[in-house]
PDB file of N, CA and C in Angstrom:
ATOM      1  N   UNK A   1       0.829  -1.221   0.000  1.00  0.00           N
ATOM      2  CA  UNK A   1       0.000   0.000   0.000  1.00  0.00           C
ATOM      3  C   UNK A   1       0.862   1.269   0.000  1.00  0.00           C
ATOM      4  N   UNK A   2       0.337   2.338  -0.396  1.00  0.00           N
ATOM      5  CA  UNK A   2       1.280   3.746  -0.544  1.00  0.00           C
ATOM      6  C   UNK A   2       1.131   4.493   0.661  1.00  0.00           C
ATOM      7  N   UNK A   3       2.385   4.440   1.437  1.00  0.00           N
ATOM      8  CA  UNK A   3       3.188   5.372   2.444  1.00  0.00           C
ATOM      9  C   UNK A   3       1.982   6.187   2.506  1.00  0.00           C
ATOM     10  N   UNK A   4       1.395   6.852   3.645  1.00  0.00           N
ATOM     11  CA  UNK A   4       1.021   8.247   3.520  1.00  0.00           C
ATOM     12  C   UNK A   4       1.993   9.649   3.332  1.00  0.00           C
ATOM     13  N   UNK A   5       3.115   9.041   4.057  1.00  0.00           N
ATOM     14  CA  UNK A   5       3.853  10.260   3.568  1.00  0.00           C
ATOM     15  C   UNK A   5       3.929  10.738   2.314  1.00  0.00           C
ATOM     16  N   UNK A   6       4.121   9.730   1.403  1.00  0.00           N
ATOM     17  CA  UNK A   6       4.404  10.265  -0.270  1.00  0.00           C
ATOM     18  C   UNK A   6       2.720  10.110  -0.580  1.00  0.00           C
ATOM     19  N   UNK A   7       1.700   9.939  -0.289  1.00  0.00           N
ATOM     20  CA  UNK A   7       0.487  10.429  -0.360  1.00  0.00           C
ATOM     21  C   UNK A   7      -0.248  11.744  -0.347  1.00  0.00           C
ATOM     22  N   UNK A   8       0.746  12.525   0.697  1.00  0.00           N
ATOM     23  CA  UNK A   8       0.605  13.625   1.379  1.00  0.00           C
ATOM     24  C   UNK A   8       1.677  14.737   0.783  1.00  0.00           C
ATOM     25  N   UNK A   9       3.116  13.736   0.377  1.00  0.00           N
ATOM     26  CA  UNK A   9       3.099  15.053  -0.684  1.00  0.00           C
ATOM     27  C   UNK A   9       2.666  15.416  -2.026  1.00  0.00           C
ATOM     28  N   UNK A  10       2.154  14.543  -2.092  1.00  0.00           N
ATOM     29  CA  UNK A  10       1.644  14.233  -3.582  1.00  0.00           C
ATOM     30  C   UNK A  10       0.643  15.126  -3.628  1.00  0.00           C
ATOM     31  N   UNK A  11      -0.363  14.925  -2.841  1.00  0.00           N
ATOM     32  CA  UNK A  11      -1.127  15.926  -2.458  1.00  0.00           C
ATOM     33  C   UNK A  11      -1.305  17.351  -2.392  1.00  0.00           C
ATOM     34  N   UNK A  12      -0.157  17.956  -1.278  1.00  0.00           N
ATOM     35  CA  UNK A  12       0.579  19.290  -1.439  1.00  0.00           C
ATOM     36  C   UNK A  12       0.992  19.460  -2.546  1.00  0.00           C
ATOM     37  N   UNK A  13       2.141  18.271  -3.629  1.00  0.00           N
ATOM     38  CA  UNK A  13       2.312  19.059  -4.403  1.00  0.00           C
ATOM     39  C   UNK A  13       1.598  19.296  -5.699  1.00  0.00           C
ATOM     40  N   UNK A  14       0.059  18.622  -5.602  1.00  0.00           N
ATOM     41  CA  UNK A  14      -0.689  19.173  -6.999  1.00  0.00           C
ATOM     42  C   UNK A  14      -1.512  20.269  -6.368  1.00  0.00           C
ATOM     43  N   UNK A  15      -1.557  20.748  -5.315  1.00  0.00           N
ATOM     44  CA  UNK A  15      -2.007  22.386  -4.678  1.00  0.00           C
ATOM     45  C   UNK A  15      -0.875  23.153  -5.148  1.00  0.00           C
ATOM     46  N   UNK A  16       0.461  22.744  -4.509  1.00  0.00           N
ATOM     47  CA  UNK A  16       0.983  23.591  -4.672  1.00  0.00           C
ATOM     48  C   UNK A  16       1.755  24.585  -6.692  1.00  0.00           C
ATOM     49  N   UNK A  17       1.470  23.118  -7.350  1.00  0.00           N
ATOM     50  CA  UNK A  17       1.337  23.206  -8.810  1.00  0.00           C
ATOM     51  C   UNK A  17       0.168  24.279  -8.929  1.00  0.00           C
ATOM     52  N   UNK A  18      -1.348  23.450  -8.574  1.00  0.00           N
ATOM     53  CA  UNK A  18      -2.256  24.863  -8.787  1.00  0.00           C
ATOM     54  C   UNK A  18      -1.964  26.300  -8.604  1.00  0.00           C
ATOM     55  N   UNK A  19      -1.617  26.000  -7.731  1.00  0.00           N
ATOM     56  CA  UNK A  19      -0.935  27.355  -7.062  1.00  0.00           C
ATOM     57  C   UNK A  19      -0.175  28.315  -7.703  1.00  0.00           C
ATOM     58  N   UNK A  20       0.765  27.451  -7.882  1.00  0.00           N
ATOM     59  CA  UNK A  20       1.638  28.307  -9.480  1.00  0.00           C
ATOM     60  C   UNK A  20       1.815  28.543 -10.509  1.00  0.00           C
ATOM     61  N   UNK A  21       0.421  28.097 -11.139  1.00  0.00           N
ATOM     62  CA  UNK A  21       0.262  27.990 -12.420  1.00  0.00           C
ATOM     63  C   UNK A  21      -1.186  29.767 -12.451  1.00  0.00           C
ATOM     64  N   UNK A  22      -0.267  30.541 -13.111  1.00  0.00           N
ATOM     65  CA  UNK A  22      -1.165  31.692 -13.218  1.00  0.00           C
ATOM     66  C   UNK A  22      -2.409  31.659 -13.994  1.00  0.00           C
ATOM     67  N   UNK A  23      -3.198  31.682 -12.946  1.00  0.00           N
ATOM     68  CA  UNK A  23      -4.896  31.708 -13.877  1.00  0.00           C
ATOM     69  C   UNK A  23      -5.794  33.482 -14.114  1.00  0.00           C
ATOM     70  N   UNK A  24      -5.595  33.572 -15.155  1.00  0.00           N
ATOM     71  CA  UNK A  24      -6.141  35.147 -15.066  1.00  0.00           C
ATOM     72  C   UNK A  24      -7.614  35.247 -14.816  1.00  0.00           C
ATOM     73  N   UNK A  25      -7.970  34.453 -13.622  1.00  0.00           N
ATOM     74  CA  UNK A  25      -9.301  34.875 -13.106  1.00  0.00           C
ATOM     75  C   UNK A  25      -9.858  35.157 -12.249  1.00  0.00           C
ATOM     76  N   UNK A  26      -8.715  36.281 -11.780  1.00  0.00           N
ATOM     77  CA  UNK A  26      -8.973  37.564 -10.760  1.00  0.00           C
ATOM     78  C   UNK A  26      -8.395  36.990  -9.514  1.00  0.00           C
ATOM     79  N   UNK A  27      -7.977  35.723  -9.700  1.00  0.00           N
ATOM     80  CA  UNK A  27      -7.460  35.151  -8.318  1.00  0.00           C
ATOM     81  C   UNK A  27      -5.826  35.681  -8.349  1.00  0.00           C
ATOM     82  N   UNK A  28      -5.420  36.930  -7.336  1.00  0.00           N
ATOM     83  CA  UNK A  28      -4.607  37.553  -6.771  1.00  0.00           C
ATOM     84  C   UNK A  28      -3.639  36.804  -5.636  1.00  0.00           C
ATOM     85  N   UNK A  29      -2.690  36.316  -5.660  1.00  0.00           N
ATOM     86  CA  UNK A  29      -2.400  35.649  -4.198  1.00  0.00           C
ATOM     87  C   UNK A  29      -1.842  36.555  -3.492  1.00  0.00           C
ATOM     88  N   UNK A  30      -1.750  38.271  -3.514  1.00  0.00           N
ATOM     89  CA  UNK A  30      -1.529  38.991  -2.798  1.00  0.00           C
ATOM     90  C   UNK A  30      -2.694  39.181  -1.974  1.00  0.00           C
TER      91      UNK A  30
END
């Protein structure tokens, strides 16, 4: 079965992908 750890970053890191991928629809992260 898969670790939660690498579950969990896996996780974080397709937020944190969203995250950085610029969407021009008014969403500001300032």
């Amino acid at each position: 079965p898969d670790n939660p750890g690498g579950l969990l970053q896996r996780k974080f890191l397709q937020q944190y992908q969203e995250r950085q991928t610029p969407s021009d629809e008014g969403d500001t992260p300032w």
